[in-house]
C-alpha atoms as a PDB file:
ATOM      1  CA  UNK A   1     -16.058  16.457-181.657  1.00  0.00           C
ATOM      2  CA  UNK A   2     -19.764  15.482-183.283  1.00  0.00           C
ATOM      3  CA  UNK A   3     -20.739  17.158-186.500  1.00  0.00           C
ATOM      4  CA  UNK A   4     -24.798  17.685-187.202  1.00  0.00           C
ATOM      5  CA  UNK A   5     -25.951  18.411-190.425  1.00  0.00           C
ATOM      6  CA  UNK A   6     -29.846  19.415-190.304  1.00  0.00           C
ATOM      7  CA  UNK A   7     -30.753  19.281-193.948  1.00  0.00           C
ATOM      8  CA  UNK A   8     -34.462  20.119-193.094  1.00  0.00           C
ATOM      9  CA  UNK A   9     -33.179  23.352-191.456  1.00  0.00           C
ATOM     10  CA  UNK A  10     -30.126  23.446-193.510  1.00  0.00           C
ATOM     11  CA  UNK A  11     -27.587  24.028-190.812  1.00  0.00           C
ATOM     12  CA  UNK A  12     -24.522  22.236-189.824  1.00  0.00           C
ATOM     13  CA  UNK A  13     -23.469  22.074-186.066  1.00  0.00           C
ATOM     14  CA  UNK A  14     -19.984  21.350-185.002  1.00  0.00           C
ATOM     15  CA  UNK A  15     -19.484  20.531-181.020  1.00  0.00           C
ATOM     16  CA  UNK A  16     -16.071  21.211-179.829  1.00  0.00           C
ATOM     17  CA  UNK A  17     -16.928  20.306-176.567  1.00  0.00           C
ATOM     18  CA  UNK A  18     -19.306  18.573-174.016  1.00  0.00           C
ATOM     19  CA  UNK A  19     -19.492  21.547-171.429  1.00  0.00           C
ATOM     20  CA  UNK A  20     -22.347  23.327-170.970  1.00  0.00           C
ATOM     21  CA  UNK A  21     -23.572  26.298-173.086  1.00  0.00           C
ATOM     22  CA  UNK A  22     -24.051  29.384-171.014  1.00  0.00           C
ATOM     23  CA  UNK A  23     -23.582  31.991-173.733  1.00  0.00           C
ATOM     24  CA  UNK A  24     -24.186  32.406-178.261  1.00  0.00           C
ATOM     25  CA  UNK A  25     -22.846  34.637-180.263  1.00  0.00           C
ATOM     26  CA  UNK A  26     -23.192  35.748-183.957  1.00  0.00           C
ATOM     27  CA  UNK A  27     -20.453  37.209-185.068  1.00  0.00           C
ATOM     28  CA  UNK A  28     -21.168  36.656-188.762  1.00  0.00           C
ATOM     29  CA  UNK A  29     -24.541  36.955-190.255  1.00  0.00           C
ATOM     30  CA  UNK A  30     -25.303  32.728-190.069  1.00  0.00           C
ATOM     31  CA  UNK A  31     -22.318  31.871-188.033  1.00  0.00           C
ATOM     32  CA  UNK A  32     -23.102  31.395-184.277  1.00  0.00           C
ATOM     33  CA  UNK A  33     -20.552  30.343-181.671  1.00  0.00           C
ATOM     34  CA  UNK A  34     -21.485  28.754-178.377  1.00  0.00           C
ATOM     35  CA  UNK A  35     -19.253  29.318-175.380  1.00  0.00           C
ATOM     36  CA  UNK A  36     -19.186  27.436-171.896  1.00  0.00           C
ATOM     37  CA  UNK A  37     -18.930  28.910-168.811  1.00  0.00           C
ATOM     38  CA  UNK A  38     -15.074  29.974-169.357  1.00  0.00           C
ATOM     39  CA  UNK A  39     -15.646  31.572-172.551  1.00  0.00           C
ATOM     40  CA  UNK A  40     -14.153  29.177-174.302  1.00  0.00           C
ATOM     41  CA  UNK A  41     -15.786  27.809-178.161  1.00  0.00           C
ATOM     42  CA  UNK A  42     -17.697  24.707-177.850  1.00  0.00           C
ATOM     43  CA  UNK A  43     -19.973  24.975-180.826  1.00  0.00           C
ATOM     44  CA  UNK A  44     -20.742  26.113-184.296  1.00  0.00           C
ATOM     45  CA  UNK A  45     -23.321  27.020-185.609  1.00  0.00           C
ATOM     46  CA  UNK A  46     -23.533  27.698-189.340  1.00  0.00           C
ATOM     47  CA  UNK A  47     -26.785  28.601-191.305  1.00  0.00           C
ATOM     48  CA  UNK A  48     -27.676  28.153-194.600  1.00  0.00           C
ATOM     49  CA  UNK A  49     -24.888  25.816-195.202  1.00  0.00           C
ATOM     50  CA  UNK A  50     -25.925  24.802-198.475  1.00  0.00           C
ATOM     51  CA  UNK A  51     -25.582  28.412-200.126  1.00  0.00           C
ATOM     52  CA  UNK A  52     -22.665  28.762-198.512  1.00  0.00           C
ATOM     53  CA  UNK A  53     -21.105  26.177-200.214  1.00  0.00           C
ATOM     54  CA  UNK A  54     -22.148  25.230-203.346  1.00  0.00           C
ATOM     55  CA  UNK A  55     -22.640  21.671-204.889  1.00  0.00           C
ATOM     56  CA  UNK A  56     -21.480  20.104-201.277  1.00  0.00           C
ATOM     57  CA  UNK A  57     -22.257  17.008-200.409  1.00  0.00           C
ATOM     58  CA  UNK A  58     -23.322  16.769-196.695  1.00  0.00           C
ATOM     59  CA  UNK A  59     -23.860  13.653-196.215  1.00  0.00           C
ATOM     60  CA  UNK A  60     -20.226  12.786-196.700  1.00  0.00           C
ATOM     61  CA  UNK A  61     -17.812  15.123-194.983  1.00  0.00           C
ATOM     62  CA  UNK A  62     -13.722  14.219-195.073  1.00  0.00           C
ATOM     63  CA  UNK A  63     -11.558  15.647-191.808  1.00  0.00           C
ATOM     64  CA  UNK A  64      -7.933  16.228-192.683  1.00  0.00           C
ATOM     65  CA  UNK A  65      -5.383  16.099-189.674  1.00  0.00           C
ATOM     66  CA  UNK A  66      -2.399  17.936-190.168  1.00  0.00           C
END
């Protein structure tokens, strides 16, 4: 998995996967999902990350494994 922040464009992409990209959906208003070509997730898309969640730090992001 690679993580993108853009701060410029203020959006944060997550890549699930390294297939290709055939199809994107919104299903939110900001939050687009990228699917290959067996409908599966392989991205995220989320827009205007920084009034989404306020004060965060995006240059530093933790993962937690459970």
């Amino acid at each position: 998995m690679r993580v993108h922040f853009d701060e410029k464009a203020d959006v944060l992409y997550l890549r699930l996967g390294e297939s290709r990209i055939v199809e994107s959906q919104e299903v939110q208003p900001g939050i687009v999902l990228d699917f290959n070509e067996q409908s599966q997730g392989v991205g995220i898309d989320i827009l205007g990350v920084q009034g989404r969640v306020p004060q965060a730090n995006l240059r530093q992001i933790q993962f937690e494994v459970a």
